[in-house]
C-alpha atoms as a PDB file:
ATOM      1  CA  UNK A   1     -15.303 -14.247-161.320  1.00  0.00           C
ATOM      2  CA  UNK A   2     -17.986 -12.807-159.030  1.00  0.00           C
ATOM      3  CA  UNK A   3     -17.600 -10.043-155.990  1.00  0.00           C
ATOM      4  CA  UNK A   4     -17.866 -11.661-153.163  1.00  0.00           C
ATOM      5  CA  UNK A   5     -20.192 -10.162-151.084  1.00  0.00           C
ATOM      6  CA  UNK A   6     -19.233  -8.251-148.235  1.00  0.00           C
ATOM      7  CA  UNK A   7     -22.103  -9.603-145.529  1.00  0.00           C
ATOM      8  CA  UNK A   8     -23.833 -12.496-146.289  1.00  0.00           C
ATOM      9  CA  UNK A   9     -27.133 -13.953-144.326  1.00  0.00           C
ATOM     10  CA  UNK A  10     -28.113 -17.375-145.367  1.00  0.00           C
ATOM     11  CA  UNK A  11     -31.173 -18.701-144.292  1.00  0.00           C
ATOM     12  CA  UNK A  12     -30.848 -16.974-140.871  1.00  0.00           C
ATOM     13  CA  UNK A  13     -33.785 -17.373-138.331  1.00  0.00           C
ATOM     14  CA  UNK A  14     -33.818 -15.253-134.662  1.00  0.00           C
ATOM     15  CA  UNK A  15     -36.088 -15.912-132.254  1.00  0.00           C
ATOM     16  CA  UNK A  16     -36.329 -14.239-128.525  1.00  0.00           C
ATOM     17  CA  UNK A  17     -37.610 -16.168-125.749  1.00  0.00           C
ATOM     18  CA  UNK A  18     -40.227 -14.740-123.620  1.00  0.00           C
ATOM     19  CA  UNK A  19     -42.070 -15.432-120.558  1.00  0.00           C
ATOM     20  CA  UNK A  20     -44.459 -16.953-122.917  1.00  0.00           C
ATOM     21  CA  UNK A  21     -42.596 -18.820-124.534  1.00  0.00           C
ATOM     22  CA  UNK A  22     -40.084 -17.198-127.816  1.00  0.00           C
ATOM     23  CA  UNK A  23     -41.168 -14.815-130.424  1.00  0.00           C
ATOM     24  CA  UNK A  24     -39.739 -15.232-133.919  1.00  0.00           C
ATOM     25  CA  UNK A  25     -37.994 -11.906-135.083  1.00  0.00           C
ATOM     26  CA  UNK A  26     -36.511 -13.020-138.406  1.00  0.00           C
ATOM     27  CA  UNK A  27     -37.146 -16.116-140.635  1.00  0.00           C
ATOM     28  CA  UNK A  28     -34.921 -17.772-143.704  1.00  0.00           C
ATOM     29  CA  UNK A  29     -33.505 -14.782-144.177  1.00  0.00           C
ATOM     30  CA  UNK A  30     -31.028 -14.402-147.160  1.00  0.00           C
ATOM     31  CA  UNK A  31     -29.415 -11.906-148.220  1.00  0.00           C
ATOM     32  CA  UNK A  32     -25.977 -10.881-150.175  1.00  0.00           C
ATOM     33  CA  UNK A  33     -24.383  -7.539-149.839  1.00  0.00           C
ATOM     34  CA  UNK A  34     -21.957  -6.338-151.911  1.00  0.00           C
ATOM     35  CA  UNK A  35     -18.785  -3.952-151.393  1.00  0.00           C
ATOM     36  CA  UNK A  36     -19.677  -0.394-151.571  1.00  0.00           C
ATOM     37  CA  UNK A  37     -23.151  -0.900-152.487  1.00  0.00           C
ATOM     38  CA  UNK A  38     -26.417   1.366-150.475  1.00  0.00           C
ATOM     39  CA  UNK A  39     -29.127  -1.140-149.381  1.00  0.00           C
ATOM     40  CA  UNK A  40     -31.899  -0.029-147.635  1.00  0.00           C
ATOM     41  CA  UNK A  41     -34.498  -2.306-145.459  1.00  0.00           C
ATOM     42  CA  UNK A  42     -37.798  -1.290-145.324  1.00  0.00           C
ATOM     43  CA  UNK A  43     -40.588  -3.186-143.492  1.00  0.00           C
ATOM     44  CA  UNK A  44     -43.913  -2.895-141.316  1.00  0.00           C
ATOM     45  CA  UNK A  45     -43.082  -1.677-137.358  1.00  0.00           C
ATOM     46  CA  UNK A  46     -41.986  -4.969-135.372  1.00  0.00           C
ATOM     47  CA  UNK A  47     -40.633  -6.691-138.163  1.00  0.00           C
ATOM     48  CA  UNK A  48     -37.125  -7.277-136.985  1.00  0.00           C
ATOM     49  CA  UNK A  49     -35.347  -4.558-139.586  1.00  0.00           C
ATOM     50  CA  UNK A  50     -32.821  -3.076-136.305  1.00  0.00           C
ATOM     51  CA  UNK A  51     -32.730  -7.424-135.448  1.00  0.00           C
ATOM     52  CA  UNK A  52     -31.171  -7.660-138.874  1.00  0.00           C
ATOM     53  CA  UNK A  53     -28.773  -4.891-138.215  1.00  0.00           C
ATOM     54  CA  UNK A  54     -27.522  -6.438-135.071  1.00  0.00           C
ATOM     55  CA  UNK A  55     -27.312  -9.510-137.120  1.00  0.00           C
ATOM     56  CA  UNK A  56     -25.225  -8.224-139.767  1.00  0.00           C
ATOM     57  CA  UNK A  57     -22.480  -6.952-137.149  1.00  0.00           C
ATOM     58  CA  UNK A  58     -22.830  -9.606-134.497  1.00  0.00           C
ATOM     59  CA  UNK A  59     -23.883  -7.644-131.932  1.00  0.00           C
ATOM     60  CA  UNK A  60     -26.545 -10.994-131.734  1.00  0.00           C
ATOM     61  CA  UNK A  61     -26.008 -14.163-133.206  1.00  0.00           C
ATOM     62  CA  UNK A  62     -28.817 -15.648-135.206  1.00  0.00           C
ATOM     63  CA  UNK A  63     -30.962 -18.723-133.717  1.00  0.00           C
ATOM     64  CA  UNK A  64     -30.032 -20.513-136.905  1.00  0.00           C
ATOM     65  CA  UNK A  65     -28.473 -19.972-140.233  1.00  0.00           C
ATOM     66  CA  UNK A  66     -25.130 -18.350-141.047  1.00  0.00           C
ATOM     67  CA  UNK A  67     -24.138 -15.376-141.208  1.00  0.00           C
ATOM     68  CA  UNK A  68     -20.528 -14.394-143.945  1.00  0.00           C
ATOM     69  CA  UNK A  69     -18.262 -11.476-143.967  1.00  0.00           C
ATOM     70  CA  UNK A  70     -16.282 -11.585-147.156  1.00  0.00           C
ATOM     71  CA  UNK A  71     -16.854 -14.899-147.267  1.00  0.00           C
ATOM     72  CA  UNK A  72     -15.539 -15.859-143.864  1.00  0.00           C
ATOM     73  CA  UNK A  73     -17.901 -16.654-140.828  1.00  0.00           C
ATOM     74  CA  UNK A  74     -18.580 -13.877-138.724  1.00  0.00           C
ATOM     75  CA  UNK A  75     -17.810 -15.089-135.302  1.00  0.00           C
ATOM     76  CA  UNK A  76     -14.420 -16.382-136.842  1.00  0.00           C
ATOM     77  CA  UNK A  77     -13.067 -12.902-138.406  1.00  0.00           C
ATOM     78  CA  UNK A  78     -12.165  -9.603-136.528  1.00  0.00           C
ATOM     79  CA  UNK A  79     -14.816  -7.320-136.532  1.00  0.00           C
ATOM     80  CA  UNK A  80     -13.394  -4.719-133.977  1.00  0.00           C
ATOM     81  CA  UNK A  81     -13.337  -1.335-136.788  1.00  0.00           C
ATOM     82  CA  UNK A  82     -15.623  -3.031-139.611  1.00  0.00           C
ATOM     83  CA  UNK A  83     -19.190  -1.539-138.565  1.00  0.00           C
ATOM     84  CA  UNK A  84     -19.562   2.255-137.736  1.00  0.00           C
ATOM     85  CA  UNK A  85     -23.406   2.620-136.350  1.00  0.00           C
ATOM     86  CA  UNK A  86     -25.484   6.431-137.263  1.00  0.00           C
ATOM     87  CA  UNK A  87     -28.788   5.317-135.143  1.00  0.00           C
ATOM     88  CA  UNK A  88     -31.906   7.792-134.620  1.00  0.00           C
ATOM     89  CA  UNK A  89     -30.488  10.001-131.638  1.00  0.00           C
ATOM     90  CA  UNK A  90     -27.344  11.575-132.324  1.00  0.00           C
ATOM     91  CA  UNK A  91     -25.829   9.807-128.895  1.00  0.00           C
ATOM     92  CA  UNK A  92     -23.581  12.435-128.740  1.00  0.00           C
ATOM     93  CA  UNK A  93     -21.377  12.950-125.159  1.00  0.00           C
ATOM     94  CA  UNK A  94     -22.877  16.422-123.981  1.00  0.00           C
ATOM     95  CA  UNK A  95     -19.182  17.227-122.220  1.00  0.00           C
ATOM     96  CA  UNK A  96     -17.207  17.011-125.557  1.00  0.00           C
ATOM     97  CA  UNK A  97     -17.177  19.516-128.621  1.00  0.00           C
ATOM     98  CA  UNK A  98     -18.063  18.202-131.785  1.00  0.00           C
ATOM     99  CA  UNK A  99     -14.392  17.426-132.456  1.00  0.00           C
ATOM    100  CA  UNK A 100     -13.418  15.534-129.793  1.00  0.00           C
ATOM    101  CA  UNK A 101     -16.704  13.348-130.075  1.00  0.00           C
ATOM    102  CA  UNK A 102     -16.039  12.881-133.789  1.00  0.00           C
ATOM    103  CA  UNK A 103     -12.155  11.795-132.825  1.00  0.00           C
ATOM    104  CA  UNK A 104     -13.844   9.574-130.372  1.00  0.00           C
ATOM    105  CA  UNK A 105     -14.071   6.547-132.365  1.00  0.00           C
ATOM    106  CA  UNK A 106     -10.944   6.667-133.820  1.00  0.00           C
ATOM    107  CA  UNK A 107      -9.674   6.853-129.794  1.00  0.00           C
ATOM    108  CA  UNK A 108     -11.230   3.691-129.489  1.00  0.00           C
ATOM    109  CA  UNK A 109     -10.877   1.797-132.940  1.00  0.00           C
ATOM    110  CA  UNK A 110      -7.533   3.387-133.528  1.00  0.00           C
ATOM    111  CA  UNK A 111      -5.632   3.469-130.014  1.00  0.00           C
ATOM    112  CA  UNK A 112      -2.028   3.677-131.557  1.00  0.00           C
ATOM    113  CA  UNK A 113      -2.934   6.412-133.901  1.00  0.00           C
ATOM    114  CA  UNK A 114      -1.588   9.639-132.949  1.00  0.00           C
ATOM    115  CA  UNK A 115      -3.676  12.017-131.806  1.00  0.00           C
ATOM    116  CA  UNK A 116      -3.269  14.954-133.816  1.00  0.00           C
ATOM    117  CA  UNK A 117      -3.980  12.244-136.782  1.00  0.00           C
ATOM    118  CA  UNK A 118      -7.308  11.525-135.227  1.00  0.00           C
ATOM    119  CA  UNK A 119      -8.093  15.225-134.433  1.00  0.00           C
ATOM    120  CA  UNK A 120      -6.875  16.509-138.615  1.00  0.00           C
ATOM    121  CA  UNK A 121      -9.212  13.395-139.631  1.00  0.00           C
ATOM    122  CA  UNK A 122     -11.889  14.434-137.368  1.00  0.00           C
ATOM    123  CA  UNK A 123     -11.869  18.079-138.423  1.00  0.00           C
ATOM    124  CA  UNK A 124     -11.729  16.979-142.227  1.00  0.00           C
ATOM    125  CA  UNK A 125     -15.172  15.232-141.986  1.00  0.00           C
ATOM    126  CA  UNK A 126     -16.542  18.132-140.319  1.00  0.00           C
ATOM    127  CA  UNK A 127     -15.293  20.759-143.022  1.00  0.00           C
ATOM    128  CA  UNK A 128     -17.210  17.664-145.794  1.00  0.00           C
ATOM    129  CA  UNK A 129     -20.445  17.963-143.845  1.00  0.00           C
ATOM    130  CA  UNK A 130     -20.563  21.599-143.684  1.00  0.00           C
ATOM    131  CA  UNK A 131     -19.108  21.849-139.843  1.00  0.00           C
ATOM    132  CA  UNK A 132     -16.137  24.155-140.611  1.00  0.00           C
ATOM    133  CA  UNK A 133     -16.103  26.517-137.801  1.00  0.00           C
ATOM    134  CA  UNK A 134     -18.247  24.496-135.124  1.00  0.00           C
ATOM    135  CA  UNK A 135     -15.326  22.548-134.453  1.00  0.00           C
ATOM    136  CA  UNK A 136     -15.439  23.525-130.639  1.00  0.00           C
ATOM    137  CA  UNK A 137     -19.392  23.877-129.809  1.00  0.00           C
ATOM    138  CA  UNK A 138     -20.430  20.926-127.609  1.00  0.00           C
ATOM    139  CA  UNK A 139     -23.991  19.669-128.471  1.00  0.00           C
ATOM    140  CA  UNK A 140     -26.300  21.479-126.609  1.00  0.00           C
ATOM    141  CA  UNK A 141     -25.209  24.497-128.852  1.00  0.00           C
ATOM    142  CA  UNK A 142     -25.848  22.422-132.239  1.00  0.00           C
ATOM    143  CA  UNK A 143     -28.962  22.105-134.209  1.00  0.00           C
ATOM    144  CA  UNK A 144     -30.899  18.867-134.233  1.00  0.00           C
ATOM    145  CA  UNK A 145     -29.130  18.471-137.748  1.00  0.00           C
ATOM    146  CA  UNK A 146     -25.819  19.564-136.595  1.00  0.00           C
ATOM    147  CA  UNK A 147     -25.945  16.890-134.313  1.00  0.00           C
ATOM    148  CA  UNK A 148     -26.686  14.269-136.652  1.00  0.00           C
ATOM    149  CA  UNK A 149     -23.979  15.319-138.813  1.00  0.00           C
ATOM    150  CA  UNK A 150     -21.487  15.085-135.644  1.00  0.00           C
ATOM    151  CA  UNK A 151     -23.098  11.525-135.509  1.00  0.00           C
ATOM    152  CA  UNK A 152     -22.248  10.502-139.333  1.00  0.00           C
ATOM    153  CA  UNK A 153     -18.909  11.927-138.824  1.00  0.00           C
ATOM    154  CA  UNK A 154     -18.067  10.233-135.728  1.00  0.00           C
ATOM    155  CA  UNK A 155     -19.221   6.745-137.143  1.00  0.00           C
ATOM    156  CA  UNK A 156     -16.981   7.650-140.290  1.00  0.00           C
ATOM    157  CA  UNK A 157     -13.949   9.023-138.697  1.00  0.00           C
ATOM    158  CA  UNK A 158     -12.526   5.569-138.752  1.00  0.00           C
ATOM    159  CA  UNK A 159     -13.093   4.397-141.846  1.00  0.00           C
ATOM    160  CA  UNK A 160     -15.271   1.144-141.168  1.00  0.00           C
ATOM    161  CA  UNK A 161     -15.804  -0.782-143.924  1.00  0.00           C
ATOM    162  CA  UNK A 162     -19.740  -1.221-143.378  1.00  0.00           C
ATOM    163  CA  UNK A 163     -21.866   1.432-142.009  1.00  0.00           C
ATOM    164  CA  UNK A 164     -24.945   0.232-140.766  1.00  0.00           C
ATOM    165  CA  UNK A 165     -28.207   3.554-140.302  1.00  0.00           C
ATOM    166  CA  UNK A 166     -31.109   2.948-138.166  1.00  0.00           C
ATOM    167  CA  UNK A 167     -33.607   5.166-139.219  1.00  0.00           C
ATOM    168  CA  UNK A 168     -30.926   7.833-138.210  1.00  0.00           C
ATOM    169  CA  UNK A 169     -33.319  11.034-140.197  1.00  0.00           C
ATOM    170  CA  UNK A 170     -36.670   9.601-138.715  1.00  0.00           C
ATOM    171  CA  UNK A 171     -36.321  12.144-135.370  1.00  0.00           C
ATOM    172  CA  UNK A 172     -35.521  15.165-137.994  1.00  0.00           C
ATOM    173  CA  UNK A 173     -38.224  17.835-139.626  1.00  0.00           C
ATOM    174  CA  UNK A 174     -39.137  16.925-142.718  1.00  0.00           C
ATOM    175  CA  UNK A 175     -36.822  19.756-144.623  1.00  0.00           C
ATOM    176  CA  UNK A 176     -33.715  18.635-142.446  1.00  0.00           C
ATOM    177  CA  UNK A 177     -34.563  15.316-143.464  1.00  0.00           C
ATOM    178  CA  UNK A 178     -34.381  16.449-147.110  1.00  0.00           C
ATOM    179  CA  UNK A 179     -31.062  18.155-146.107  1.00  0.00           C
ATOM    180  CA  UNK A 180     -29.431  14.933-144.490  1.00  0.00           C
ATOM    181  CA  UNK A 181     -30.443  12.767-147.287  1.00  0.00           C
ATOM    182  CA  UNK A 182     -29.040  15.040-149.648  1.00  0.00           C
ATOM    183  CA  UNK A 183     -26.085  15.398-147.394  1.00  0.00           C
ATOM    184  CA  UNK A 184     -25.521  11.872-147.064  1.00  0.00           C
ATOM    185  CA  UNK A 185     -25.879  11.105-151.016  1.00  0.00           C
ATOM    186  CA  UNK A 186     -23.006  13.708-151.441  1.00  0.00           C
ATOM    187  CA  UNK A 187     -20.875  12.210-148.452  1.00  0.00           C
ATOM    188  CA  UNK A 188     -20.884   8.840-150.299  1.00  0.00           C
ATOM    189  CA  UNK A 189     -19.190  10.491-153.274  1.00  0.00           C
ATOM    190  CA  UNK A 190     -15.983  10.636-150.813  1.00  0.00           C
ATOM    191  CA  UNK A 191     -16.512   6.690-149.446  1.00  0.00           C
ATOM    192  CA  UNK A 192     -15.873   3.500-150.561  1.00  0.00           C
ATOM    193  CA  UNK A 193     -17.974   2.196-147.585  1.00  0.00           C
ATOM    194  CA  UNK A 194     -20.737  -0.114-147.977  1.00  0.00           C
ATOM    195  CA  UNK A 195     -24.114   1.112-146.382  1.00  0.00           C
ATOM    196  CA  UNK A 196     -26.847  -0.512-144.854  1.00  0.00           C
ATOM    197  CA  UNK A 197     -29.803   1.705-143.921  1.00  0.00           C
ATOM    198  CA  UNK A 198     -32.841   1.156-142.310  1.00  0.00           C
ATOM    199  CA  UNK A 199     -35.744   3.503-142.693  1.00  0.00           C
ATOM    200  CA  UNK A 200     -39.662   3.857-142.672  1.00  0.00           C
ATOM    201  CA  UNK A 201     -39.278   6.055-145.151  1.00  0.00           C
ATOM    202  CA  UNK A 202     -39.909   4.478-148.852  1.00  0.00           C
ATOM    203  CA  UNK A 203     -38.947   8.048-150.670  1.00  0.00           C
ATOM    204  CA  UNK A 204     -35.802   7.886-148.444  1.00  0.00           C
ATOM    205  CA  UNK A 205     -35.067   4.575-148.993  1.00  0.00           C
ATOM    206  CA  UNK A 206     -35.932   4.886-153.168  1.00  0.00           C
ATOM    207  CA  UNK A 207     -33.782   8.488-153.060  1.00  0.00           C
ATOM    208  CA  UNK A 208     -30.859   7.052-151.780  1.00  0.00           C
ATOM    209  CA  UNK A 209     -30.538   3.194-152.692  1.00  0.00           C
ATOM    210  CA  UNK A 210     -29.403   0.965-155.006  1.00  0.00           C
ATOM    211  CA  UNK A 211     -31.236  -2.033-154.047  1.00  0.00           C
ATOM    212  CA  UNK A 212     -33.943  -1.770-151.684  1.00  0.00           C
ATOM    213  CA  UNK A 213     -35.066  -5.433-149.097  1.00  0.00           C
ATOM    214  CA  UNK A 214     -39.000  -5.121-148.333  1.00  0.00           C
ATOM    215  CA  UNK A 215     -39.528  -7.481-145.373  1.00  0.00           C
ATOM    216  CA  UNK A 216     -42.955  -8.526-143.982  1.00  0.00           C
ATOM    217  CA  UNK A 217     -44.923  -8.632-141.269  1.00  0.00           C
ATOM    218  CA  UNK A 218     -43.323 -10.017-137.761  1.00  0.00           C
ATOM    219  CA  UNK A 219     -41.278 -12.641-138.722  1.00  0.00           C
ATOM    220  CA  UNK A 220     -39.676 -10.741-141.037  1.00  0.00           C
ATOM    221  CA  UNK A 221     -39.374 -12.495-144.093  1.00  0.00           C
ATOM    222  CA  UNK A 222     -37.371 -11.377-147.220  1.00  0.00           C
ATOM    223  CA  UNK A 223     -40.636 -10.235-149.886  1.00  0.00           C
ATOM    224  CA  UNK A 224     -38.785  -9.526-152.661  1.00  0.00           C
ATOM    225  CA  UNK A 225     -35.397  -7.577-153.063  1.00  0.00           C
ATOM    226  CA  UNK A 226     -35.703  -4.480-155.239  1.00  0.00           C
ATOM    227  CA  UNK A 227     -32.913  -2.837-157.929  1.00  0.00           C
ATOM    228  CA  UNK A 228     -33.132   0.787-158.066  1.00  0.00           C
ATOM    229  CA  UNK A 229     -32.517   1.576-161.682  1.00  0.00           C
ATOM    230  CA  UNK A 230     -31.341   5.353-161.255  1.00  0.00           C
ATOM    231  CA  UNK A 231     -28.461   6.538-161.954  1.00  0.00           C
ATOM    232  CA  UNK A 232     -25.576   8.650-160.097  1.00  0.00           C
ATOM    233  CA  UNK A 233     -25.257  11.418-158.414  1.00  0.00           C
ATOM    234  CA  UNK A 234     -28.336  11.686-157.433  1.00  0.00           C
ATOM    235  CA  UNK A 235     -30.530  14.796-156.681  1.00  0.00           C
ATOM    236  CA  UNK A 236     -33.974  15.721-155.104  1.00  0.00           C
ATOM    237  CA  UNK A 237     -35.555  16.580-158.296  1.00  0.00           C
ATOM    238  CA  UNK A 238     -35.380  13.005-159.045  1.00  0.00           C
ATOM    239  CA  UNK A 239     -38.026  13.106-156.274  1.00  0.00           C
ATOM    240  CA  UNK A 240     -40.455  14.636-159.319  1.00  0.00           C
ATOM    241  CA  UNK A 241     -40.092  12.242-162.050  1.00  0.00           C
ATOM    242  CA  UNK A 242     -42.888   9.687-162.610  1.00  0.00           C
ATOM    243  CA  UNK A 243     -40.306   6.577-162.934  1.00  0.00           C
ATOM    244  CA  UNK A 244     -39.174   7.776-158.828  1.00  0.00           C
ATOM    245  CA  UNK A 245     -42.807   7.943-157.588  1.00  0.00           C
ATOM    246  CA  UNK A 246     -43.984   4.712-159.291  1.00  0.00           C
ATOM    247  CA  UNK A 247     -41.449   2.656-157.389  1.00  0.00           C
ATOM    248  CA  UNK A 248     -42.322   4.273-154.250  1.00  0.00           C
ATOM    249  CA  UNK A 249     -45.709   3.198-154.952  1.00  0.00           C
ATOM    250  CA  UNK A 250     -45.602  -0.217-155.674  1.00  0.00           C
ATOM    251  CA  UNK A 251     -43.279  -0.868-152.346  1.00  0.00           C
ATOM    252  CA  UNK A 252     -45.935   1.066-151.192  1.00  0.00           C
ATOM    253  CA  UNK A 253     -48.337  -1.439-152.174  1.00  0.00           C
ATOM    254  CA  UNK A 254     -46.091  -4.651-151.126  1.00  0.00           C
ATOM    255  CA  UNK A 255     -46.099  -2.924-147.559  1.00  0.00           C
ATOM    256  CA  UNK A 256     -49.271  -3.204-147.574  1.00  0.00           C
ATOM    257  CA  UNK A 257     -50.095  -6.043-148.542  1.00  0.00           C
ATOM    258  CA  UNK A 258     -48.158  -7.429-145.095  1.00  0.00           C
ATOM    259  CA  UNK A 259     -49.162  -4.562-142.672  1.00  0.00           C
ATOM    260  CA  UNK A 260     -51.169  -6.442-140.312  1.00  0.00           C
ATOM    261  CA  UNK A 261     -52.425  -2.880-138.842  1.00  0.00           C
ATOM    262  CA  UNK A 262     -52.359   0.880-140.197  1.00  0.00           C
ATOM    263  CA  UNK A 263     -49.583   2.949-139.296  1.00  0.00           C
ATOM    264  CA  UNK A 264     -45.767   2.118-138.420  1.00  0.00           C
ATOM    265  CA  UNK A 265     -44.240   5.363-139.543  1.00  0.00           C
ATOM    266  CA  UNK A 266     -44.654   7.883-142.255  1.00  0.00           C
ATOM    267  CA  UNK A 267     -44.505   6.421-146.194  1.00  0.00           C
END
């Protein structure tokens, strides 16, 4: 028997009315994703890839279509602890240390947990991240990377089955970029979550995925759904081998193919 797949979009259209009339974000989308599997979205700017995100956790229902989670519809099933969110600021509350604002969403998702539960779970993703010993420092005394670390923790603390990443390195230099993917390839060898990530980045997207969703242009239409055939762990010399940079350059080429206009974020 098959896995049945964790989210499921079928077929799923948004559209946002304007002054103007609507705008259509999304269109027959479809798209199965299975327990702790790493999908990436890539697309051209405007194409509705943080739309499918908020689509995927109901934050916003779709205009039409359906949208599944383990085979159940989403506005029928509890989703109050399934999604953590890592988005492209940190978001981190400047009054609280890093502890207390990675315990924070276990304070929320997990209000009958004790406390010094939430605080030893807290400090344990800190210690996998590399944190040990910045427990206490509140923001303004972390690093840009720091702080995004503090973010992936917080989102993790509670163990959500689905963690959904919008473009969450994209605001990072490119060699704490490096450092974060890296970091984030070896924090998934501790999870059984399943990941959806959005990025501009292809190399990201190739580096860390196993499958990766090219969209098009606005409305975002499924192009084709790619399997990433490496296998894991996974390191960045794997950013050097010819098999790596051919795939990046044939999404490369689908991207553009639908780009309506140069730019929308570095390849």
């Amino acid at each position: 028997m098959s896995e049945i797949p964790q989210a499921q979009l079928e077929d799923v259209d948004v559209c946002y009315r304007t002054r103007g009339g609507s705008i259509t974000a999304l269109q027959g989308i479809s798209l199965d994703i299975t327990p702790r599997s790493f999908v990436s979205v890539v697309g051209p700017s405007g194409c509705g890839k943080t739309t499918l995100l908020k689509i995927v956790s109901g934050i916003l229902p779709p205009s039409s279509g359906h949208v599944l989670l383990e085979g159940q519809p989403l506005d029928a099933v509890k989703i109050e602890g399934q999604f953590g969110f890592v988005f492209q600021r940190p978001l981190l509350l400047p009054w609280r240390t890093a502890l207390d604002n990675v315990a924070l969403s276990s304070e929320i998702v997990q209000k009958t947990r004790p406390r010094q539960e939430r605080l030893a779970e807290a400090r344990r993703w800190l210690e996998i991240v590399g944190l040990k010993g910045f427990e206490d420092r509140h923001p303004h005394e972390l690093s840009g990377g720091m702080q995004q670390r503090v973010s992936l923790c917080r989102a993790l603390a509670f163990q959500p089955r689905i963690l959904l990443m919008d473009e969450p390195f994209a605001a990072l230099d490119e060699i704490t970029r490096e450092a974060m993917q890296d970091e984030l390839l070896k924090i998934w060898t501790h999870i059984e979550n399943t990941i959806l990530f959005i990025t501009h980045s292809i190399s990201e997207a190739v580096l860390l995925s196993e499958r990766v969703v090219i969209l098009t242009a606005r409305p975002g239409r499924v192009q084709e759904i790619l399997d990433i055939p490496f296998r894991r762990p996974r390191t960045e010399e794997l950013r050097g081998r010819r098999e790596f940079t051919e795939i990046v350059q044939y999404i490369r080429g689908k991207l553009r193919v639908t780009e309506p206009v140069a730019g929308g974020g570095r390849p």
